[in-house]
C-alpha atoms as a PDB file:
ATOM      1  CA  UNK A   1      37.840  23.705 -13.782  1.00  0.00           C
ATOM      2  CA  UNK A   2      38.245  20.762 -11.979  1.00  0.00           C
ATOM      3  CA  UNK A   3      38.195  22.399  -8.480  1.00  0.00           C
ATOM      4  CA  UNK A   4      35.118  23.738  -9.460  1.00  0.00           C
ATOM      5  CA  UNK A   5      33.732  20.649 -10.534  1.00  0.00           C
ATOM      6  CA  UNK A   6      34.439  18.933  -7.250  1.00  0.00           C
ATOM      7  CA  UNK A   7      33.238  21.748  -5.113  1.00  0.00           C
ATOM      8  CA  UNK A   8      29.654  21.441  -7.317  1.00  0.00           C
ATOM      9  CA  UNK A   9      29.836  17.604  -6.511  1.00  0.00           C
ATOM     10  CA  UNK A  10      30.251  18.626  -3.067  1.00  0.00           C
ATOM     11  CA  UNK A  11      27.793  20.832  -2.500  1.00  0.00           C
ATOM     12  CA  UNK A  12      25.296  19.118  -4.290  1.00  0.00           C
ATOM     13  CA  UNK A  13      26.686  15.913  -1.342  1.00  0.00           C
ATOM     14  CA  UNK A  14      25.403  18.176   1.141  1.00  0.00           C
ATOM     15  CA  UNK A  15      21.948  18.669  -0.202  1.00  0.00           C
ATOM     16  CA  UNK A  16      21.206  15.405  -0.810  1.00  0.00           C
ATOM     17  CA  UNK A  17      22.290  14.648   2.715  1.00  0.00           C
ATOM     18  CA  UNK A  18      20.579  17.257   3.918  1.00  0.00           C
ATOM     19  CA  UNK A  19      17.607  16.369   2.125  1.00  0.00           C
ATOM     20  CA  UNK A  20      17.557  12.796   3.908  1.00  0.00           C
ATOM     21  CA  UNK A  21      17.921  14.003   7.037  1.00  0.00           C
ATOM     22  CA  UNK A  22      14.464  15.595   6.632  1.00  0.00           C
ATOM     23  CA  UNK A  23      13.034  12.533   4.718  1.00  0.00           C
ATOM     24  CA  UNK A  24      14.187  10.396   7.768  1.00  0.00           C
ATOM     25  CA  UNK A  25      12.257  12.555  10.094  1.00  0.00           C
ATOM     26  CA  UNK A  26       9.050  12.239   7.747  1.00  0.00           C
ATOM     27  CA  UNK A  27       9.741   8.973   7.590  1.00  0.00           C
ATOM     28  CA  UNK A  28       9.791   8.382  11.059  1.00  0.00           C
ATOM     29  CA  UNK A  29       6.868  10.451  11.870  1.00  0.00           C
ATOM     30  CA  UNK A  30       4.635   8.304   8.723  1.00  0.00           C
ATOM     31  CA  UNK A  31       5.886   5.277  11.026  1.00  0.00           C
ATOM     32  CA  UNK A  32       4.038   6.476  14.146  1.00  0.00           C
ATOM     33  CA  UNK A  33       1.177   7.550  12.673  1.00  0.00           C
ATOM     34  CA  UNK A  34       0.327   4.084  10.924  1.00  0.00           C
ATOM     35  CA  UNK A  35       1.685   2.000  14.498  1.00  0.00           C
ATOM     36  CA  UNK A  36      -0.920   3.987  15.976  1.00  0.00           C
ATOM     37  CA  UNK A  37      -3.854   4.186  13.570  1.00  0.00           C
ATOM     38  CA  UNK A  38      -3.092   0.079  13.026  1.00  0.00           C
ATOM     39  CA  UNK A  39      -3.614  -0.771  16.595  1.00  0.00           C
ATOM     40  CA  UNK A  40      -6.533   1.392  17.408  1.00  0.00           C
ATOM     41  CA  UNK A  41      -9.907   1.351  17.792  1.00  0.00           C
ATOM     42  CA  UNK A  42     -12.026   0.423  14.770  1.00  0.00           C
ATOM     43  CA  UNK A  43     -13.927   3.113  13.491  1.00  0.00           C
ATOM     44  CA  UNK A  44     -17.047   2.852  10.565  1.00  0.00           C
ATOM     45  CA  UNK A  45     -15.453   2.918   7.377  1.00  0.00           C
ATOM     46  CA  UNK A  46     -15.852   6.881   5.883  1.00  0.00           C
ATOM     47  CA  UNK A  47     -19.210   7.116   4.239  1.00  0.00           C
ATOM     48  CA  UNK A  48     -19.991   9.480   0.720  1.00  0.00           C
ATOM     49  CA  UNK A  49     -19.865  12.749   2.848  1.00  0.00           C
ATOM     50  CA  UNK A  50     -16.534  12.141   3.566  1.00  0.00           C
ATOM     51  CA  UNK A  51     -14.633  10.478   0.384  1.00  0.00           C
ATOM     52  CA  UNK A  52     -13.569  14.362  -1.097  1.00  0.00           C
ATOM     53  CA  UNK A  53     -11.591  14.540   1.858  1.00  0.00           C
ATOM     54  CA  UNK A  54      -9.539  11.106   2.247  1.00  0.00           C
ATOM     55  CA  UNK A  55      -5.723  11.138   2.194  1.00  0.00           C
ATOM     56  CA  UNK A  56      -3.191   8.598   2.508  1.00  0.00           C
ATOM     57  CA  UNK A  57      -1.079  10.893   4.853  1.00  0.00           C
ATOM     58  CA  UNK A  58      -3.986  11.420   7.293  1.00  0.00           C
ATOM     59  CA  UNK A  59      -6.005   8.030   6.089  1.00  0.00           C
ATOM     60  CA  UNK A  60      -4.060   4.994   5.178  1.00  0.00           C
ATOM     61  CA  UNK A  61      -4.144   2.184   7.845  1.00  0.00           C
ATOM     62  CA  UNK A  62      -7.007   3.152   9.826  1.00  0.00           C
ATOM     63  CA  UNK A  63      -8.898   0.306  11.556  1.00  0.00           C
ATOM     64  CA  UNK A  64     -12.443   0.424  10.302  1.00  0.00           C
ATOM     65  CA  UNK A  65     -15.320  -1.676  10.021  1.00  0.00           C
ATOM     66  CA  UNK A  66     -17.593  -1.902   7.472  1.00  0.00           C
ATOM     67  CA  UNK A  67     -21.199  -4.400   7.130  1.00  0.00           C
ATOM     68  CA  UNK A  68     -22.673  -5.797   4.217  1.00  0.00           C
ATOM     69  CA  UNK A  69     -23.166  -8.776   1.996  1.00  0.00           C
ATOM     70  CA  UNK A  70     -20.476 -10.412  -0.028  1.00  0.00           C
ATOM     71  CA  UNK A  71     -20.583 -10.288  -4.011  1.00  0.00           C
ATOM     72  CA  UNK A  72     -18.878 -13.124  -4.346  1.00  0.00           C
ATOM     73  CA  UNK A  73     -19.559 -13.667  -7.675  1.00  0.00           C
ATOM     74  CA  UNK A  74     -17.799 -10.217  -8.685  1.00  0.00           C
ATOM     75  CA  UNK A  75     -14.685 -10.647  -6.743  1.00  0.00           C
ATOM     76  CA  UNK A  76     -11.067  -9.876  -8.807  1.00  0.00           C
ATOM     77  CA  UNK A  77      -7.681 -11.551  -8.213  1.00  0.00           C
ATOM     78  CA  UNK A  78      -4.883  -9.117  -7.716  1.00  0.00           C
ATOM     79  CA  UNK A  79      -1.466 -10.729  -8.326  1.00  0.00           C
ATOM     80  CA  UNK A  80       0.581 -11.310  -4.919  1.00  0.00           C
ATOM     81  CA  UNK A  81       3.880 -12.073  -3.534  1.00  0.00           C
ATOM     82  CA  UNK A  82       3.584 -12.556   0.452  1.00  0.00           C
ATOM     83  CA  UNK A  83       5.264 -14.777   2.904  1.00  0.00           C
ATOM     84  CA  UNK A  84       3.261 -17.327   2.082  1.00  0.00           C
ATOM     85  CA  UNK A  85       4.605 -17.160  -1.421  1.00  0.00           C
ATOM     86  CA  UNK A  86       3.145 -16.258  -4.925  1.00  0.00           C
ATOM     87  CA  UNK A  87      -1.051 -16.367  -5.326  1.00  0.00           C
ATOM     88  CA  UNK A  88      -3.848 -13.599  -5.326  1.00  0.00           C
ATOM     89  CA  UNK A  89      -5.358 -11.281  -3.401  1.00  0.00           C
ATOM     90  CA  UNK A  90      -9.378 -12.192  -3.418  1.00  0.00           C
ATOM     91  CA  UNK A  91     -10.788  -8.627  -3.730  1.00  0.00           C
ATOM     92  CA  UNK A  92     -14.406  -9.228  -3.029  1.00  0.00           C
ATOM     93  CA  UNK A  93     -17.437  -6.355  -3.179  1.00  0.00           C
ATOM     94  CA  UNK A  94     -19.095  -5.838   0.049  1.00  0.00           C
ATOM     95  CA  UNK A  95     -22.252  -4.347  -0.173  1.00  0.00           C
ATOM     96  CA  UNK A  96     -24.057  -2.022   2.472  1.00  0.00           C
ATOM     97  CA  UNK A  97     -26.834  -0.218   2.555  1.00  0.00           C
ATOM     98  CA  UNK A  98     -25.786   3.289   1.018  1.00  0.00           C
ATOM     99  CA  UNK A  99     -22.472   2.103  -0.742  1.00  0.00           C
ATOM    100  CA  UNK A 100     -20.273  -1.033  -1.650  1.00  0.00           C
ATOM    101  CA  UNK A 101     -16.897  -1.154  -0.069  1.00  0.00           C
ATOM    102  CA  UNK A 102     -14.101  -3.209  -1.893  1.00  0.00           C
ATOM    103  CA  UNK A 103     -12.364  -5.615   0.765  1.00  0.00           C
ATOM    104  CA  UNK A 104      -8.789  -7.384   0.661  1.00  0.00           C
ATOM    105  CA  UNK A 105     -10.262 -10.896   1.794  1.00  0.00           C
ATOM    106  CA  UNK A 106      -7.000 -11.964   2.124  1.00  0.00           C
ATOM    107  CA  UNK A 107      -4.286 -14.547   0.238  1.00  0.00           C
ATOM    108  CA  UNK A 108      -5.251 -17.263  -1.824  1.00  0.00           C
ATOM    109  CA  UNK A 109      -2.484 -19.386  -3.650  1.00  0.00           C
ATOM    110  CA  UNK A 110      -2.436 -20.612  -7.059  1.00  0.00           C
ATOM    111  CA  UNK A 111      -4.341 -23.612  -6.953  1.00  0.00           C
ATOM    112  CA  UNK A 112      -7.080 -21.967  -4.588  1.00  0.00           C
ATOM    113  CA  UNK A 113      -7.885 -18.810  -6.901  1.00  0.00           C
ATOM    114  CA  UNK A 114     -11.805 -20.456  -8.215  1.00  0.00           C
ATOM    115  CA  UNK A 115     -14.226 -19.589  -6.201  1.00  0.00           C
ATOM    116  CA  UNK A 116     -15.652 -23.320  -6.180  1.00  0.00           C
ATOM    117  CA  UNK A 117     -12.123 -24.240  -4.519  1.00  0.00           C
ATOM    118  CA  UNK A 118     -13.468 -22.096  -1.516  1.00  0.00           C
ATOM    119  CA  UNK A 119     -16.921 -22.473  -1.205  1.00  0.00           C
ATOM    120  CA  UNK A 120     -17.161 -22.950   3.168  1.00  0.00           C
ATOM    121  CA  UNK A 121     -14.556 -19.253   3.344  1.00  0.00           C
ATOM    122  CA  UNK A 122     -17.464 -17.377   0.999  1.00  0.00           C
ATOM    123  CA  UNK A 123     -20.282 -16.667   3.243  1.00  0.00           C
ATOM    124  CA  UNK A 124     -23.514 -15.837   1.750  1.00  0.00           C
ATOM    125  CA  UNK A 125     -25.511 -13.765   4.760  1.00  0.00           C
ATOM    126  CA  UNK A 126     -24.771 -10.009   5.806  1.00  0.00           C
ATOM    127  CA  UNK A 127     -21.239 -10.011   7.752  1.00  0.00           C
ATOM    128  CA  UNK A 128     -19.231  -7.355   9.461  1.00  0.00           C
ATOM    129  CA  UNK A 129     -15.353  -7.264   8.432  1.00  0.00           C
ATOM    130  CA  UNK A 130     -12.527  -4.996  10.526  1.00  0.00           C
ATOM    131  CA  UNK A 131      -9.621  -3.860   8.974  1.00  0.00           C
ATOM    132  CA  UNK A 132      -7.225  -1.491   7.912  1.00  0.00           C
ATOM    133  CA  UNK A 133      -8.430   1.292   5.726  1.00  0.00           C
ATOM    134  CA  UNK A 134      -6.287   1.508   2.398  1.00  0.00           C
ATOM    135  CA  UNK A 135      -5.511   4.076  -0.509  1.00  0.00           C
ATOM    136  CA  UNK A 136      -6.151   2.659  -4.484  1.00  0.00           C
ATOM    137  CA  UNK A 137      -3.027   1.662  -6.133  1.00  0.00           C
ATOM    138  CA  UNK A 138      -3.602   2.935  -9.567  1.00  0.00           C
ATOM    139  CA  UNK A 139      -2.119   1.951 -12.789  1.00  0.00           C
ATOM    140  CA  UNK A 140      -1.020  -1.317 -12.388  1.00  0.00           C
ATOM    141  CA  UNK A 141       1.855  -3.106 -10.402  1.00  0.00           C
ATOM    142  CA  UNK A 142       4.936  -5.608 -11.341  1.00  0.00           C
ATOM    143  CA  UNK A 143       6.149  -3.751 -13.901  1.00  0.00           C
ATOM    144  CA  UNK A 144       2.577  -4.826 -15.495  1.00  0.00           C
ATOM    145  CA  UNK A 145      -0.347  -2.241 -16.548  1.00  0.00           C
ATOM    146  CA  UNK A 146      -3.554  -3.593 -14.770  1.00  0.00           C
ATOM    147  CA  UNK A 147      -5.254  -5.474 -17.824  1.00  0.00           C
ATOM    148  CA  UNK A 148      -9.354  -4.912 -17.197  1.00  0.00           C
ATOM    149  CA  UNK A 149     -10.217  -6.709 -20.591  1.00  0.00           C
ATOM    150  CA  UNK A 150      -8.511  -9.974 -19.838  1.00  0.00           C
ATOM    151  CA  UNK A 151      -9.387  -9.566 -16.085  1.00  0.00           C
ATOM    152  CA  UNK A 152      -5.627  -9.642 -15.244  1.00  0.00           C
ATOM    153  CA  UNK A 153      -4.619  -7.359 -12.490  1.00  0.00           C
ATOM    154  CA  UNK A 154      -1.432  -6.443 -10.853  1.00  0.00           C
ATOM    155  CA  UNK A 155      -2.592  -3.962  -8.535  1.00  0.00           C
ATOM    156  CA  UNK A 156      -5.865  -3.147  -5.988  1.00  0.00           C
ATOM    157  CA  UNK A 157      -7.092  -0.528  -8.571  1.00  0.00           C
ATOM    158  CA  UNK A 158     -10.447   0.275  -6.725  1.00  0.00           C
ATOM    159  CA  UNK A 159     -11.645   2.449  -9.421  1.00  0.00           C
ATOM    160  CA  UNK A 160     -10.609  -0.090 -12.543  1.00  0.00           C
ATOM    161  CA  UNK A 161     -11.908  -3.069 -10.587  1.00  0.00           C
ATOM    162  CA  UNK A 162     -15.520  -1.365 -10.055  1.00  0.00           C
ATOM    163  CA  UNK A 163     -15.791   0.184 -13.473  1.00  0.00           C
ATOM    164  CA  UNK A 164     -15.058  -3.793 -14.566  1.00  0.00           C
ATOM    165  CA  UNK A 165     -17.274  -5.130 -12.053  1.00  0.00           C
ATOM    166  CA  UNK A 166     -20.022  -2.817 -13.230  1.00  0.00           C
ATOM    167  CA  UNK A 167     -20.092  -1.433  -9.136  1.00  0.00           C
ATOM    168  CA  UNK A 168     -22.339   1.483  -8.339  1.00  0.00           C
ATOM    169  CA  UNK A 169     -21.325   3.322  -5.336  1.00  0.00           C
ATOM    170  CA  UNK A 170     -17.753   2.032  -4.500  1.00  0.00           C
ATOM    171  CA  UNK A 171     -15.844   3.719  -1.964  1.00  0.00           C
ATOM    172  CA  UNK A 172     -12.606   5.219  -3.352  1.00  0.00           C
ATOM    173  CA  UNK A 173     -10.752   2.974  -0.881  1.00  0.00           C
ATOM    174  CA  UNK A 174     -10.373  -0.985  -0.081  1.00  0.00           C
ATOM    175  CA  UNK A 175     -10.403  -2.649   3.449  1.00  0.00           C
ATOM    176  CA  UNK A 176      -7.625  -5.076   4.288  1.00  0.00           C
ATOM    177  CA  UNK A 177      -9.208  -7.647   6.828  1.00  0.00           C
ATOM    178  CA  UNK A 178      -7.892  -8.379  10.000  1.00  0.00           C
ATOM    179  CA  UNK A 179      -6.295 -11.968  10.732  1.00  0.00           C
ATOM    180  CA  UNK A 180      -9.878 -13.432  11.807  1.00  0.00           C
ATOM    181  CA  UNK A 181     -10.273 -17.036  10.081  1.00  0.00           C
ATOM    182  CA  UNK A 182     -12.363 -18.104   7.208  1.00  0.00           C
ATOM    183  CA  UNK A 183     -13.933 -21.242   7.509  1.00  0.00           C
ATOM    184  CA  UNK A 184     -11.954 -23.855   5.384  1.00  0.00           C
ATOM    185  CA  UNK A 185      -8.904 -21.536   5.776  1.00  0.00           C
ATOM    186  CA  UNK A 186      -8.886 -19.272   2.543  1.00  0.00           C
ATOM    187  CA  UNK A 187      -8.473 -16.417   2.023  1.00  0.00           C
ATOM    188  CA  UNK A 188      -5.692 -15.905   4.696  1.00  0.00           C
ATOM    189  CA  UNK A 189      -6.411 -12.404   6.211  1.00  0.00           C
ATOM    190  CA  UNK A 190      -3.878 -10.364   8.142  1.00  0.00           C
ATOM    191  CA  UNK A 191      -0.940 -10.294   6.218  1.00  0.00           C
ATOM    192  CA  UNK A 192      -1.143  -6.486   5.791  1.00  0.00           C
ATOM    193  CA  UNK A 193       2.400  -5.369   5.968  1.00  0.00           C
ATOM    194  CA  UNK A 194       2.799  -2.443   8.121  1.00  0.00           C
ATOM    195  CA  UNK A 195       6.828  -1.951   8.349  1.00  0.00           C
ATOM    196  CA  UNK A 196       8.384   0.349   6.174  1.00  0.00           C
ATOM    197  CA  UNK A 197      12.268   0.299   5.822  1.00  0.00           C
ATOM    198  CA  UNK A 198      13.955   3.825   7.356  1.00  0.00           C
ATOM    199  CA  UNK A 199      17.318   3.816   5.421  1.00  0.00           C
ATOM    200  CA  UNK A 200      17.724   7.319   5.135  1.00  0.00           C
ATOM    201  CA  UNK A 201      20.530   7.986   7.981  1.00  0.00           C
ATOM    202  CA  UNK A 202      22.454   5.696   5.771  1.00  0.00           C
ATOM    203  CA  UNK A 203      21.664   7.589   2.191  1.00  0.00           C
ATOM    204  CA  UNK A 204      22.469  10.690   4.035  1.00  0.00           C
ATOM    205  CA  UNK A 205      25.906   9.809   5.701  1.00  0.00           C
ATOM    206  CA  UNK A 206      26.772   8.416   1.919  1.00  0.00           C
ATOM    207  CA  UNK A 207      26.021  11.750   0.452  1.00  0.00           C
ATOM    208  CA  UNK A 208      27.762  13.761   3.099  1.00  0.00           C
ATOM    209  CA  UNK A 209      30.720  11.513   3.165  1.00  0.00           C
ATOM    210  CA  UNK A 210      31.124  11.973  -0.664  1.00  0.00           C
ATOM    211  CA  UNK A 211      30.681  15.760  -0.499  1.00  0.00           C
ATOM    212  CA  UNK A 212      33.548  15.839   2.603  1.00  0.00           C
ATOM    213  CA  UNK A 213      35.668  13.679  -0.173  1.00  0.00           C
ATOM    214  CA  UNK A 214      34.830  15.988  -2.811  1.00  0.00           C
ATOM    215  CA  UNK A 215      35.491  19.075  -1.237  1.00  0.00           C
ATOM    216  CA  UNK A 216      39.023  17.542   0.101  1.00  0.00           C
ATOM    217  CA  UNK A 217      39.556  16.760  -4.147  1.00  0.00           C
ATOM    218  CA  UNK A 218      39.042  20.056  -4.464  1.00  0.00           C
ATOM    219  CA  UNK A 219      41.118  21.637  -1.617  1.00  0.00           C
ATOM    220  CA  UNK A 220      43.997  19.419  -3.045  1.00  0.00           C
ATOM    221  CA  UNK A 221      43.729  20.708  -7.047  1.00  0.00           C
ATOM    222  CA  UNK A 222      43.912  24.498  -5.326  1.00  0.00           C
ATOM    223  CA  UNK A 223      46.883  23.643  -3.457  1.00  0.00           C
ATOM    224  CA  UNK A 224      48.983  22.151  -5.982  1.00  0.00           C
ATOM    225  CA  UNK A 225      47.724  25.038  -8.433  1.00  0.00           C
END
């Protein structure tokens, strides 16, 4: 019985390795894509016609551009950690002609999060912002449920943050701006992070190395049977 149960453990070893040999290769090939949809040219941000058909796999990280005026007064704060430490995210509408796009106007910290703290980074006329296209992050974030009522948020919810915002014709995406400066120096654009950690050789020599161990356990129980 115990044989058996070792040569289970070790088979199931060697799917798991298996297994993250092919998510390494996925993950490798996600890493290319977004290296080279980061760092080329800006494109206009994907219009009504074309929302049915966004995906993060083909999607996320594409440099767009998008032109508008700010809504400054229906921005949300989304709960950050970044290198710059703890603060917000200043998710402010930007309005164009046929739609509004949500834009990732960068890092604000704690004591910077009013508006009125900010007043020469807000600007008032019809501006043109580049950045990277990104996918809603539903639900909440933290550990924390996004919190509408009490305007908390812990996650760029596009669709939560325009149904609170009362937003007509909001993309299904956000923009994260490029590192350009705002006047008075908040928000603090640019700090999109764009490296993903590829661990999975290690997983998979750790399950593979346990399933040669296992199957050795079990070579050893037969022989002394």
């Amino acid at each position: 019985m115990l044989a058996i149960s070792l040569l289970a453990l070790a088979l199931a070893g060697v799917g798991l390795g298996v297994w993250q040999v092919q998510r390494r290769a996925w993950k490798a090939a996600l890493i290319e894509a977004v290296e080279t949809r980061s760092t080329a040219e800006p494109v206009a941000a994907p219009g009504p016609d074309e929302w049915p058909r966004l995906t993060a796999e083909r999607d996320a990280y594409r440099r767009v551009t998008f032109t508008g005026r700010f809504a400054h007064d229906r921005e949300a704060l989304v709960q950050a950690v970044t290198t710059r430490g703890s603060g917000f995210w200043v998710m402010t509408p930007l309005v164009g002609d046929r739609f509004t796009v949500l834009v990732n106007r960068g890092f604000v910290p704690p004591d910077r999060r009013k508006v009125t703290t900010r007043v020469q980074g807000n600007p008032p006329g019809p501006v043109t912002v580049t950045g990277l296209l990104r996918i809603s992050e539903p639900g909440g974030g933290f550990l924390r449920s996004n919190d509408p009522k009490d305007d908390r948020w812990y996650s760029r919810d596009v669709a939560a943050i325009a149904s609170a915002r009362a937003l007509p014709d909001t993309a299904p995406y956000f923009i994260d701006v490029d590192a350009a400066p705002n006047p008075g120096g908040y928000p603090v654009g640019g700090l999109t992070v764009v490296r993903f950690s590829d661990n999975h050789l290690v997983y998979a020599l750790t399950w593979l190395a346990l399933a040669i161990g296992c199957a050795w356990g079990a070579m050893m129980v037969w022989r002394k049977r």
